[in-house]
PDB file of N, CA and C in Angstrom:
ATOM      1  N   UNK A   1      19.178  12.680 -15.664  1.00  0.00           N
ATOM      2  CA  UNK A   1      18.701  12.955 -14.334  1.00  0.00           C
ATOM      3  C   UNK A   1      18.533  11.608 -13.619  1.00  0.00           C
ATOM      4  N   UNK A   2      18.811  11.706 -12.188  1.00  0.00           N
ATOM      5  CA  UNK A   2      19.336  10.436 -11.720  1.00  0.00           C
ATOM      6  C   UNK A   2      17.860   9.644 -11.472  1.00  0.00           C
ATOM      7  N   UNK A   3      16.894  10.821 -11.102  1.00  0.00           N
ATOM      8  CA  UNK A   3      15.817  10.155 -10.307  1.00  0.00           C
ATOM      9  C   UNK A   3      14.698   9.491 -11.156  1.00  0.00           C
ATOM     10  N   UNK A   4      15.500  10.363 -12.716  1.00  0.00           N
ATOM     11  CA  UNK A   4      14.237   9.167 -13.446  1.00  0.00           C
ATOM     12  C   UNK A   4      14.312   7.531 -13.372  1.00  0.00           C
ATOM     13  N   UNK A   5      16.005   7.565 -13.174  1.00  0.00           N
ATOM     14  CA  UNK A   5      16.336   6.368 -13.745  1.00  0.00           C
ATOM     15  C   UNK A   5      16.080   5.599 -12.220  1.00  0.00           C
ATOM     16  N   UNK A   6      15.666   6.491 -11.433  1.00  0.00           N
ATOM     17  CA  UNK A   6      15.693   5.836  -9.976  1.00  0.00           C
ATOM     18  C   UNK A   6      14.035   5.571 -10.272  1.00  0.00           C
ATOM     19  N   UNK A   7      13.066   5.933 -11.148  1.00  0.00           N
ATOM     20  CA  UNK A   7      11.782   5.555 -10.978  1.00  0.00           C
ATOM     21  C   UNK A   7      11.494   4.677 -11.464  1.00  0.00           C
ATOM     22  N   UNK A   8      12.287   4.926 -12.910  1.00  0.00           N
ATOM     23  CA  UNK A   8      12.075   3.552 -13.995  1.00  0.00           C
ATOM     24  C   UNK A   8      12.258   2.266 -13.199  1.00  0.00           C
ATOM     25  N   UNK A   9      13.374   1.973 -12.153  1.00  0.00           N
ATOM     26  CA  UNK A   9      13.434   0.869 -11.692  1.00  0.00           C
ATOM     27  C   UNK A   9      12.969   0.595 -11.147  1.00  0.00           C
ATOM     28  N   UNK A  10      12.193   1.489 -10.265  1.00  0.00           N
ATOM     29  CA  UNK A  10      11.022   1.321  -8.878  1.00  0.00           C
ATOM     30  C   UNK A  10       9.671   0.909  -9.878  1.00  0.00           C
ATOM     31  N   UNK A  11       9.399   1.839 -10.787  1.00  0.00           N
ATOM     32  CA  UNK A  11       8.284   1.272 -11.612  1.00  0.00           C
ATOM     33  C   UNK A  11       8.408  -0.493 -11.750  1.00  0.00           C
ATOM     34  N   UNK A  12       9.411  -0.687 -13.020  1.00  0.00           N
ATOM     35  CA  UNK A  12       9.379  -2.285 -13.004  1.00  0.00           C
ATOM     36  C   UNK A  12       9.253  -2.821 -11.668  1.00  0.00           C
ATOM     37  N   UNK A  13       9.288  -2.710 -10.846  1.00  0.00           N
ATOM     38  CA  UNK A  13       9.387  -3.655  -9.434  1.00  0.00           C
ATOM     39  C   UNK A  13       8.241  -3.917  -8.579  1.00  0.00           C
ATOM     40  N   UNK A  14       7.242  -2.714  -8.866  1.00  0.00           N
ATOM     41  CA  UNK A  14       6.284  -2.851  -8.155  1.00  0.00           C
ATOM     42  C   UNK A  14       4.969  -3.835  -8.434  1.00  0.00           C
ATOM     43  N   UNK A  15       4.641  -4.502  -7.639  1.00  0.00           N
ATOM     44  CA  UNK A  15       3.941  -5.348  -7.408  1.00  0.00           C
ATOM     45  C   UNK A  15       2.068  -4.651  -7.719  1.00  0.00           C
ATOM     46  N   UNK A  16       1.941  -3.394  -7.311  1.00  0.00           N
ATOM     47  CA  UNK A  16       0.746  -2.933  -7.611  1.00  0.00           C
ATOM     48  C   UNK A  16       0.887  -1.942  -8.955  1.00  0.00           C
ATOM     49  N   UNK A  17      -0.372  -2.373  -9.487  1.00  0.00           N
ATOM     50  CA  UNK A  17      -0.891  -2.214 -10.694  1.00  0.00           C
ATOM     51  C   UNK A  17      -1.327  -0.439 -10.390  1.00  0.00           C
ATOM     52  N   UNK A  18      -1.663  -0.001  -9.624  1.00  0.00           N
ATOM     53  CA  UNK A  18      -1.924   1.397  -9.360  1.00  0.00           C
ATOM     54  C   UNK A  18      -0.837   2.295  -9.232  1.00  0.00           C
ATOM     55  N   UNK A  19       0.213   1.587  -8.551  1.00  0.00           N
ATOM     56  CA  UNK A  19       1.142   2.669  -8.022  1.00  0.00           C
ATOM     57  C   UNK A  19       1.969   2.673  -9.483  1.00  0.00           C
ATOM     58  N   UNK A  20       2.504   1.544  -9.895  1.00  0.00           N
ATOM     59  CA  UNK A  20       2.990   1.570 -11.387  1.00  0.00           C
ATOM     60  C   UNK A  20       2.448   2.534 -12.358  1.00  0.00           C
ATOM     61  N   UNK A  21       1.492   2.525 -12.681  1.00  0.00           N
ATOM     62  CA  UNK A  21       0.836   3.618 -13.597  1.00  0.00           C
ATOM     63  C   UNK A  21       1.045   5.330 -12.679  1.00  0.00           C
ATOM     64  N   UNK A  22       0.666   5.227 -11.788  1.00  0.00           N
ATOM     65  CA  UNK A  22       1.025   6.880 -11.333  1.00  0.00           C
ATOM     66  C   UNK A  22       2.330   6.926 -11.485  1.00  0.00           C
ATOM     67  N   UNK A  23       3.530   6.034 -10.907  1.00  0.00           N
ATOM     68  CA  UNK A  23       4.770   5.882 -11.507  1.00  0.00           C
ATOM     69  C   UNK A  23       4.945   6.810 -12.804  1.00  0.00           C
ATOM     70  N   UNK A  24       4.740   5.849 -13.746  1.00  0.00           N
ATOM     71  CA  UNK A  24       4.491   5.849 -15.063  1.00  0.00           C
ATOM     72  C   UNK A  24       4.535   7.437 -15.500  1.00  0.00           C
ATOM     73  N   UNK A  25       3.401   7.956 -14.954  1.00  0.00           N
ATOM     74  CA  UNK A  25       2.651   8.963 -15.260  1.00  0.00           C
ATOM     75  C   UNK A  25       3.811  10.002 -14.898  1.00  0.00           C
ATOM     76  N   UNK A  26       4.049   9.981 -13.633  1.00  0.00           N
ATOM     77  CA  UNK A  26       4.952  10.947 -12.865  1.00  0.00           C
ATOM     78  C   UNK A  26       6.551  10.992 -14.210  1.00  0.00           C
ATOM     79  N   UNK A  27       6.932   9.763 -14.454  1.00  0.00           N
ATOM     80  CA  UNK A  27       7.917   9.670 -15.278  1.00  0.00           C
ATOM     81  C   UNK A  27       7.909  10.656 -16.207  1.00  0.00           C
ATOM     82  N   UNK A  28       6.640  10.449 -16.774  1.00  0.00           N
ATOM     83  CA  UNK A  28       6.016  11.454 -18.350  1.00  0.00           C
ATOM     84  C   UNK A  28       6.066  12.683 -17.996  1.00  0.00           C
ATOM     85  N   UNK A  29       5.460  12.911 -16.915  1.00  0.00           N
ATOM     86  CA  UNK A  29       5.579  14.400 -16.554  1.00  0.00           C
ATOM     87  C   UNK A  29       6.814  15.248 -16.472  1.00  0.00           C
ATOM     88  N   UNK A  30       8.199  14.486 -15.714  1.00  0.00           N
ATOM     89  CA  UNK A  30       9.328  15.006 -15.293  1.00  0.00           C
ATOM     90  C   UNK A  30       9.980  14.807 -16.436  1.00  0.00           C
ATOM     91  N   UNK A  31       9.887  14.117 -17.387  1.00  0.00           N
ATOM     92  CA  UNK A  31      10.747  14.162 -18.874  1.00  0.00           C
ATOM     93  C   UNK A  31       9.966  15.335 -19.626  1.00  0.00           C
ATOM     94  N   UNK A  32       8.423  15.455 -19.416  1.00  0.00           N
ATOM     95  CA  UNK A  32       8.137  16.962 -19.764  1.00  0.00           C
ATOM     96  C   UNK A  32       8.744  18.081 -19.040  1.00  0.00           C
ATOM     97  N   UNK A  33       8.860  18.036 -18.048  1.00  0.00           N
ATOM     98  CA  UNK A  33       9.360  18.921 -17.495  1.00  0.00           C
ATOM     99  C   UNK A  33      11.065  19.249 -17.796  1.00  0.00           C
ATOM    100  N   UNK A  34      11.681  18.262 -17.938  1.00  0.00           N
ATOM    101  CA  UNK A  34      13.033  18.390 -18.509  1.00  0.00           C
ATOM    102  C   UNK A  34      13.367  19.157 -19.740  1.00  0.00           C
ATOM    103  N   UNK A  35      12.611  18.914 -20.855  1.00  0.00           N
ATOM    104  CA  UNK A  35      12.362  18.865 -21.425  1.00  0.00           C
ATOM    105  C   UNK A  35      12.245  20.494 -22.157  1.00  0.00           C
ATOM    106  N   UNK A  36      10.888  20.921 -21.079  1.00  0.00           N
ATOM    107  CA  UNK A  36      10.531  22.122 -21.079  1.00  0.00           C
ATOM    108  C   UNK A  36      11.716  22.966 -20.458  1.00  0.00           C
ATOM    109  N   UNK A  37      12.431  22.291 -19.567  1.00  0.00           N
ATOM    110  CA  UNK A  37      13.636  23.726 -18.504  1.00  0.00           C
ATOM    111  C   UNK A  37      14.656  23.935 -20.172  1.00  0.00           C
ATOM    112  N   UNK A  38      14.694  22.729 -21.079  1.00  0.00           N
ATOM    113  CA  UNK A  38      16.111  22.839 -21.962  1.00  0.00           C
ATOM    114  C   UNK A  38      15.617  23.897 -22.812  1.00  0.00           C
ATOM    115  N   UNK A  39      14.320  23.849 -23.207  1.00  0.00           N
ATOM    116  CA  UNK A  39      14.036  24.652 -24.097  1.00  0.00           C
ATOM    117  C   UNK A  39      13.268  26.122 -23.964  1.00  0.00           C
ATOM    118  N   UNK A  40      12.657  25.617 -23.019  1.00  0.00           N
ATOM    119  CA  UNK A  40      11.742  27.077 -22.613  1.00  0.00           C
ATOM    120  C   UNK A  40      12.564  28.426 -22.725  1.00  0.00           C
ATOM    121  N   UNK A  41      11.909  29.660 -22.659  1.00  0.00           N
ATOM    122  CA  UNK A  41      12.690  30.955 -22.810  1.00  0.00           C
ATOM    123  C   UNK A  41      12.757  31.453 -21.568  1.00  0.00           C
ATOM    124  N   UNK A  42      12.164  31.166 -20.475  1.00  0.00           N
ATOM    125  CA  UNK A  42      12.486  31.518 -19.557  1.00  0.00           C
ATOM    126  C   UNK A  42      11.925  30.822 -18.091  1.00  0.00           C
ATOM    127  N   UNK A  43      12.687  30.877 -16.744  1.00  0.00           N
ATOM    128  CA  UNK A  43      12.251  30.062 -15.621  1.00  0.00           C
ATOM    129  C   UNK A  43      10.766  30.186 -15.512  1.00  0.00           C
ATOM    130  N   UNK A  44      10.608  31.953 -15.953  1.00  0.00           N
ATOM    131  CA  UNK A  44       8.830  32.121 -14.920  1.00  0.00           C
ATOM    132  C   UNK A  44       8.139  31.500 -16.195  1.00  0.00           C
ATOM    133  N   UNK A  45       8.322  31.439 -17.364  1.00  0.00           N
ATOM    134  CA  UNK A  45       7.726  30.327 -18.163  1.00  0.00           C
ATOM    135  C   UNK A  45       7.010  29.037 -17.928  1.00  0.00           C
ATOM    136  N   UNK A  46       8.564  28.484 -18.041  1.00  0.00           N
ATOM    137  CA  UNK A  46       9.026  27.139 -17.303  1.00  0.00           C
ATOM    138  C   UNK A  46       8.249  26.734 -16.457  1.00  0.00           C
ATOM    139  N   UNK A  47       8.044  27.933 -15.041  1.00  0.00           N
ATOM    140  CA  UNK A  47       7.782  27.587 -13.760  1.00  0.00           C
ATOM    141  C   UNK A  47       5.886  27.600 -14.287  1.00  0.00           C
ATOM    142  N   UNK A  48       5.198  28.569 -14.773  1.00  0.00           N
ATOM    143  CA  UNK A  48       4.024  28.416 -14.746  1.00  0.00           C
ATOM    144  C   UNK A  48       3.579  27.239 -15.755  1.00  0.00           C
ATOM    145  N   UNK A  49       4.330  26.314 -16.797  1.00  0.00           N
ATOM    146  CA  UNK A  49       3.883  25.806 -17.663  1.00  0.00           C
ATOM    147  C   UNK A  49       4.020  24.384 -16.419  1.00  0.00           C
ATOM    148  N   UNK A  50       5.133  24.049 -15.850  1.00  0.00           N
ATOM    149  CA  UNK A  50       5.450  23.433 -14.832  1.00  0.00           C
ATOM    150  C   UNK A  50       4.342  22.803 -13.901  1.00  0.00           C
ATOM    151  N   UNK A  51       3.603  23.892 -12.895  1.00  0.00           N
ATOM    152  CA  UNK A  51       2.732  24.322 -12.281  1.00  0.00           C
ATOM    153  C   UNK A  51       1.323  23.110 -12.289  1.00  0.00           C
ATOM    154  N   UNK A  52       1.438  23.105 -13.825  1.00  0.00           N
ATOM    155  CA  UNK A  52       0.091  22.228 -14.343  1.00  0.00           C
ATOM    156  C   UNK A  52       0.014  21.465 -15.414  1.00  0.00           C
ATOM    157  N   UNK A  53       0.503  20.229 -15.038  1.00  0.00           N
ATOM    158  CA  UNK A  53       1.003  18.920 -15.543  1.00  0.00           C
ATOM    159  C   UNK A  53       0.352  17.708 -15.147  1.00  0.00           C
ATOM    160  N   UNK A  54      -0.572  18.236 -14.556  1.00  0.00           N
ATOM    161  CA  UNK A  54      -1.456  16.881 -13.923  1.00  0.00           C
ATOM    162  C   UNK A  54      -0.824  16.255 -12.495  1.00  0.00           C
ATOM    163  N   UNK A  55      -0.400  17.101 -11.876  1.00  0.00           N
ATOM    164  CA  UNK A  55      -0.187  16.326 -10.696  1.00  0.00           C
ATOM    165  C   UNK A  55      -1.239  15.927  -9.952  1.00  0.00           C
ATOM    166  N   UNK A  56      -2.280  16.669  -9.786  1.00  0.00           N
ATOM    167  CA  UNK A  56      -3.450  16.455  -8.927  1.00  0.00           C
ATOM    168  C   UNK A  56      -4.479  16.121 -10.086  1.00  0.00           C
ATOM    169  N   UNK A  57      -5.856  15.066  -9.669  1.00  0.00           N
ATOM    170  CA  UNK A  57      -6.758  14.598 -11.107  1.00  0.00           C
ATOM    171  C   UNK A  57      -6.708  16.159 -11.724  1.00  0.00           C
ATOM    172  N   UNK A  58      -6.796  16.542 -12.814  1.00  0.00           N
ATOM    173  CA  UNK A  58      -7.132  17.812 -13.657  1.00  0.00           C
ATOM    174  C   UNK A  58      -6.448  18.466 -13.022  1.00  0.00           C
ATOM    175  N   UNK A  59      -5.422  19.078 -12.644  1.00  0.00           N
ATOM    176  CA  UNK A  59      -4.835  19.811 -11.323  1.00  0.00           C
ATOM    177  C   UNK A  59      -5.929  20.639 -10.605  1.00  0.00           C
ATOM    178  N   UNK A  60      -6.960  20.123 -10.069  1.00  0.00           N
ATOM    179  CA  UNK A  60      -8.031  20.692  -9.125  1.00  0.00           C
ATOM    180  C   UNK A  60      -7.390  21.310  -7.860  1.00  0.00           C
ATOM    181  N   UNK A  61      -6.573  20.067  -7.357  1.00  0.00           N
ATOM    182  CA  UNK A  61      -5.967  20.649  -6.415  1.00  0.00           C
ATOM    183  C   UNK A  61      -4.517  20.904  -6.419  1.00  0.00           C
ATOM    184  N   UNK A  62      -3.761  20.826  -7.379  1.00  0.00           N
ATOM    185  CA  UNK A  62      -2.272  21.012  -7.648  1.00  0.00           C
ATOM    186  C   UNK A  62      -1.970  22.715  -6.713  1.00  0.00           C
ATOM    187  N   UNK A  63      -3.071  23.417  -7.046  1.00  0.00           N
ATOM    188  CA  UNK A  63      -2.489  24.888  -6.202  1.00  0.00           C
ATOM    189  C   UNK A  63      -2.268  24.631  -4.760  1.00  0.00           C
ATOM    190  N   UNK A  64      -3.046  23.543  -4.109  1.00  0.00           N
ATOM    191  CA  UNK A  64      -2.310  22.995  -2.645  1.00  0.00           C
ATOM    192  C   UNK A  64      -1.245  22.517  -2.375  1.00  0.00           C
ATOM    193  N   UNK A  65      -0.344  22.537  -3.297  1.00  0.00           N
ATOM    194  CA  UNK A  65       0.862  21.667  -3.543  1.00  0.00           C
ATOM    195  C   UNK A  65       1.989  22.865  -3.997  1.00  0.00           C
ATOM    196  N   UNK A  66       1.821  23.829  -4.352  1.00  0.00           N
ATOM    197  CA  UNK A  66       2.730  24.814  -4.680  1.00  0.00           C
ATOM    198  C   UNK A  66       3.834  25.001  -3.905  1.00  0.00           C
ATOM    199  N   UNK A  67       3.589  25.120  -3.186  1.00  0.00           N
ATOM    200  CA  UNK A  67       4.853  25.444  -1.983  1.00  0.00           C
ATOM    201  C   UNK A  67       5.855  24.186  -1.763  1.00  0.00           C
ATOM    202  N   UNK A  68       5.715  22.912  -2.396  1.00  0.00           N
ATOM    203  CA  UNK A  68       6.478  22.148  -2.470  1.00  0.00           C
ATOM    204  C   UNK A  68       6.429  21.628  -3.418  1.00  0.00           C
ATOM    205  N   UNK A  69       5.886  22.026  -4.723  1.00  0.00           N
ATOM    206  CA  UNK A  69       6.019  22.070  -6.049  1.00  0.00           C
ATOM    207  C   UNK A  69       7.087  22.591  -6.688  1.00  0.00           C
ATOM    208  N   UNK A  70       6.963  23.624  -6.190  1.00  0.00           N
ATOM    209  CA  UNK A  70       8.143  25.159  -6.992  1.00  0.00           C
ATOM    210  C   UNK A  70       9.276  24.860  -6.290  1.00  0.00           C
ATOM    211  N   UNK A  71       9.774  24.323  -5.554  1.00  0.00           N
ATOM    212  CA  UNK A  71      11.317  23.967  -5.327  1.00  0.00           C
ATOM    213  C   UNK A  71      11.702  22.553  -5.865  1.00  0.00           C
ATOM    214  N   UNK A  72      10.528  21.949  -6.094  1.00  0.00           N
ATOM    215  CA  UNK A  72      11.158  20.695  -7.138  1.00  0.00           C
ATOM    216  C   UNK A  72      11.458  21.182  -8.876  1.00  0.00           C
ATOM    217  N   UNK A  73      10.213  22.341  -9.136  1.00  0.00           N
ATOM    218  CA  UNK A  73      10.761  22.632 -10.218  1.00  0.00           C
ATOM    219  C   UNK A  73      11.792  23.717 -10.660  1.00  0.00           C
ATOM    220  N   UNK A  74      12.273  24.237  -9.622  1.00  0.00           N
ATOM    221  CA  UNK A  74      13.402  24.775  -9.560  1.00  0.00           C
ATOM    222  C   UNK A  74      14.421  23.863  -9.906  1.00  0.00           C
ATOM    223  N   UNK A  75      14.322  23.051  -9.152  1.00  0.00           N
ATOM    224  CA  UNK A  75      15.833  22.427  -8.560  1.00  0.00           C
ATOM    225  C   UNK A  75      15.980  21.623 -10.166  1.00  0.00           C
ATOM    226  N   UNK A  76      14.733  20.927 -11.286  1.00  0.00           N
ATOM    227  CA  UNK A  76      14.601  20.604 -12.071  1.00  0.00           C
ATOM    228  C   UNK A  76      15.479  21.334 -13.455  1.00  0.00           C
ATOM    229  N   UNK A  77      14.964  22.500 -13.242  1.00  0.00           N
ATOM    230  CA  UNK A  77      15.598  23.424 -14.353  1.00  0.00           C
ATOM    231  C   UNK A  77      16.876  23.887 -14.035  1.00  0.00           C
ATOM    232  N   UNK A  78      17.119  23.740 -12.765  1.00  0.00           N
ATOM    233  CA  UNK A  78      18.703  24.197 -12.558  1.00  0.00           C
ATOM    234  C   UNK A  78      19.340  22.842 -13.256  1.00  0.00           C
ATOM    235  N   UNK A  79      19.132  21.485 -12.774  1.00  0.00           N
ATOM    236  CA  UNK A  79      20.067  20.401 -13.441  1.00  0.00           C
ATOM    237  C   UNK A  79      19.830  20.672 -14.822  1.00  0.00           C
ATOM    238  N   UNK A  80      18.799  20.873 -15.227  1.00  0.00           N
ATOM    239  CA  UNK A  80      18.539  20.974 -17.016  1.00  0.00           C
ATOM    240  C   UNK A  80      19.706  21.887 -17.802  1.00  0.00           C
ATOM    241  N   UNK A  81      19.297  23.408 -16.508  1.00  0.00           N
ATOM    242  CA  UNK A  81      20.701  24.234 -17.417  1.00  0.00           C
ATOM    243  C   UNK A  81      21.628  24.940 -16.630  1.00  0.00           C
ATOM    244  N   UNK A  82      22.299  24.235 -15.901  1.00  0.00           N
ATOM    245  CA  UNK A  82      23.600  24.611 -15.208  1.00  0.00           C
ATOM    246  C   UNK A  82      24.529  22.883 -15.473  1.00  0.00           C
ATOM    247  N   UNK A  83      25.877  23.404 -15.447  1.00  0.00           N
ATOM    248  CA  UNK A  83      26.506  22.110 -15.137  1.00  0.00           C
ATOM    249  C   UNK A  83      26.021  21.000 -14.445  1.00  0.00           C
ATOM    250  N   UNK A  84      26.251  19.514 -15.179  1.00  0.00           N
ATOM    251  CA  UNK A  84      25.528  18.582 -14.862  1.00  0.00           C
ATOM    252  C   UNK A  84      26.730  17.744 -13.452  1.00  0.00           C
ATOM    253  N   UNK A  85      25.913  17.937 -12.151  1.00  0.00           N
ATOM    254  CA  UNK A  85      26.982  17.711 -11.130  1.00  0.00           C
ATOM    255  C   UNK A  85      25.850  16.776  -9.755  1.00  0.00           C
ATOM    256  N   UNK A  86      26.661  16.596  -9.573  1.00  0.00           N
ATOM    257  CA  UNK A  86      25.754  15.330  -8.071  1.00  0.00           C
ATOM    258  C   UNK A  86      25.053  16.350  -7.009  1.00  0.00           C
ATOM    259  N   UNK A  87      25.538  17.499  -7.102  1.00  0.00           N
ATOM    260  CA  UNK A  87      24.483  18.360  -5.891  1.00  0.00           C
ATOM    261  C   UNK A  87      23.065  18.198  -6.782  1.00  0.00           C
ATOM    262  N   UNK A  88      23.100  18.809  -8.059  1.00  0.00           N
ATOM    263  CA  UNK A  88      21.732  19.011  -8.857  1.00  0.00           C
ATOM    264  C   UNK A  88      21.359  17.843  -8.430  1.00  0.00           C
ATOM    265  N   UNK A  89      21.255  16.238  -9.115  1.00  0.00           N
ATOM    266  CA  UNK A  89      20.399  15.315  -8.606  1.00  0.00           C
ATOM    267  C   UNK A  89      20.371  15.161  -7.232  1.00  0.00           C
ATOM    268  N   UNK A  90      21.054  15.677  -6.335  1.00  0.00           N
ATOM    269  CA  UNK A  90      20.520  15.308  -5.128  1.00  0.00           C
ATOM    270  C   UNK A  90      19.299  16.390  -4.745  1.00  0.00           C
ATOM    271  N   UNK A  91      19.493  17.098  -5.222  1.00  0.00           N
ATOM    272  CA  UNK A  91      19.018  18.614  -5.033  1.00  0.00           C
ATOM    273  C   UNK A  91      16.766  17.812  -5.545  1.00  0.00           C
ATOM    274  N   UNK A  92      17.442  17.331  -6.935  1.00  0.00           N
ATOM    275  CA  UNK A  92      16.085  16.884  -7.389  1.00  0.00           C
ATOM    276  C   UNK A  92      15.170  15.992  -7.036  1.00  0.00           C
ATOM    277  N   UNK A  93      16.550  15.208  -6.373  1.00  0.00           N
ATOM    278  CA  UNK A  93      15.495  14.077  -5.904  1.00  0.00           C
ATOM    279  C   UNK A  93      15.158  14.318  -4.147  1.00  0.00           C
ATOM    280  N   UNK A  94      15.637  15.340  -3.725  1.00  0.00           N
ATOM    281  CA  UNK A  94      14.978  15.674  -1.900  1.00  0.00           C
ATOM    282  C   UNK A  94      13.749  16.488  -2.547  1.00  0.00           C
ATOM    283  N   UNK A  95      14.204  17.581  -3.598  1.00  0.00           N
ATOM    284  CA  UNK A  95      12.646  18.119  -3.964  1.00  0.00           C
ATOM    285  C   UNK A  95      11.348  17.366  -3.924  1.00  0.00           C
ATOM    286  N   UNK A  96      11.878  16.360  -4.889  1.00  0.00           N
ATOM    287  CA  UNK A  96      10.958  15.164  -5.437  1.00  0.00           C
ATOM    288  C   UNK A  96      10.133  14.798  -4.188  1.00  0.00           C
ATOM    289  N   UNK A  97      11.268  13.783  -3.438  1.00  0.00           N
ATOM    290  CA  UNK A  97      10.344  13.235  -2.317  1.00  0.00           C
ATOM    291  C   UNK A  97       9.335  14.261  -1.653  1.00  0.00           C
ATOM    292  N   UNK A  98      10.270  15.239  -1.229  1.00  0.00           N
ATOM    293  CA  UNK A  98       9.428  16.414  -0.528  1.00  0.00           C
ATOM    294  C   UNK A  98       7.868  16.662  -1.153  1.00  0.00           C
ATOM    295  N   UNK A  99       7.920  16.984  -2.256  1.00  0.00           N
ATOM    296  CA  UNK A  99       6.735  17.388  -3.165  1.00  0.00           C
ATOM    297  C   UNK A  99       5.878  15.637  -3.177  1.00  0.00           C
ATOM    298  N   UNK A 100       5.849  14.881  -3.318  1.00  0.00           N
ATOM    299  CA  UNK A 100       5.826  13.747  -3.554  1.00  0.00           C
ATOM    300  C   UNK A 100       4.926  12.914  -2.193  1.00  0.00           C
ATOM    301  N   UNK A 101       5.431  13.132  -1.016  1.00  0.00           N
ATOM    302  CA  UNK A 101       4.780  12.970   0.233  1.00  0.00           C
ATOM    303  C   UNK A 101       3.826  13.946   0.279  1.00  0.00           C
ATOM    304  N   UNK A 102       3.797  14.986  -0.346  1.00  0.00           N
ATOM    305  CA  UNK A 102       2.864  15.863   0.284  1.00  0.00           C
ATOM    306  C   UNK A 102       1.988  15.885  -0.593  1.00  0.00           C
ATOM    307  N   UNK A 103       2.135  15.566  -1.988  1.00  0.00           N
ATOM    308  CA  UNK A 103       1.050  14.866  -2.801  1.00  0.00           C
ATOM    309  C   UNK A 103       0.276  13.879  -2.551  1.00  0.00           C
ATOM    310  N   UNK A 104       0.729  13.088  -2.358  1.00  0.00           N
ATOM    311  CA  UNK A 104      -0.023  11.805  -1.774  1.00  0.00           C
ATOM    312  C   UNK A 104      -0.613  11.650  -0.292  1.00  0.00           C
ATOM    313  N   UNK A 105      -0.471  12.514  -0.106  1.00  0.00           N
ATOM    314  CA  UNK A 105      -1.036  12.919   1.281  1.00  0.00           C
ATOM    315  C   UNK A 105      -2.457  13.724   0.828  1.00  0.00           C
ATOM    316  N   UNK A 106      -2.015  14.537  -0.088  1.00  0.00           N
ATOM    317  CA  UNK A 106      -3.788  15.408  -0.990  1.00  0.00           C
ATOM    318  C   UNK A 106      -4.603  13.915  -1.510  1.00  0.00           C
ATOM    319  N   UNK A 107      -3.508  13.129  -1.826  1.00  0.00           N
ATOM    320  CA  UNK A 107      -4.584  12.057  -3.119  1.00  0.00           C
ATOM    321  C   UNK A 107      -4.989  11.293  -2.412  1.00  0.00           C
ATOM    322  N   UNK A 108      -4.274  10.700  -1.211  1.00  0.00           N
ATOM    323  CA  UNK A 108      -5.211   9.791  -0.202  1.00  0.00           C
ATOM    324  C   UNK A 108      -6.167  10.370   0.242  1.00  0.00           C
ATOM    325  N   UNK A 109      -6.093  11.508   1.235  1.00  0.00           N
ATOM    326  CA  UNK A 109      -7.109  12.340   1.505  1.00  0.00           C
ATOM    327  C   UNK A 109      -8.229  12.717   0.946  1.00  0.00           C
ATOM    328  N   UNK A 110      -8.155  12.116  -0.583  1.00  0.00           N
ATOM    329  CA  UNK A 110      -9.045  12.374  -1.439  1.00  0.00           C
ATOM    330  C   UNK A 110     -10.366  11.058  -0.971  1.00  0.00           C
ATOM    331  N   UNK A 111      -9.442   9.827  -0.997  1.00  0.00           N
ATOM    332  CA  UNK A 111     -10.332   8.701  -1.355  1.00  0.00           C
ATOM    333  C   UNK A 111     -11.378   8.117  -0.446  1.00  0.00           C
TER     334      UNK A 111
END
């Protein structure tokens, strides 16, 4: 998947010690999540085990995030198990950002 390898490099590069570790973190999660689409028995599985991975501290607030959650982890399990082709990573990584801005928009809002 293209966008891990697009984080791994953004990880090494960054200059802050905070954003690196959520980096980090996010990495762990989406290789779980990979992980889970190859093997799991099924999407609505998938999709609820998906769901709650720590995106938000404890996922307190991860259910505010659903609606641009569930099309990243869609788009996730489709590259996992359909032919491996350049729509899927593009597909994963507009999810990504999408879900991704609107996360960090909950976690600032937090502080």
């Amino acid at each position: 998947m293209k966008l891990l390898d697009e984080l791994k490099q953004t990880a090494d590069r960054l200059d802050s010690v905070f954003q690196a570790q959520l980096m980090r973190e996010d990495i762990a999660r989406i290789h779980k999540l990979a992980e889970m689409a190859r093997t799991g028995d099924s999407y609505e599985q998938f999709e609820k085990a998906g769901l709650y991975l720590g995106w938000t501290q404890g996922d307190m607030r991860t259910f505010e995030l659903t609606a641009d959650l569930r099309p990243f982890l869609k788009a996730v399990y489709m590259a996992e198990n359909e032919n491996v082709c350049d729509e899927h990573d593009w597909q994963v990584r507009e999810a990504w950002v999408t879900f991704n801005k609107a996360r960090m928009a909950k976690l600032i809002g937090c502080l």
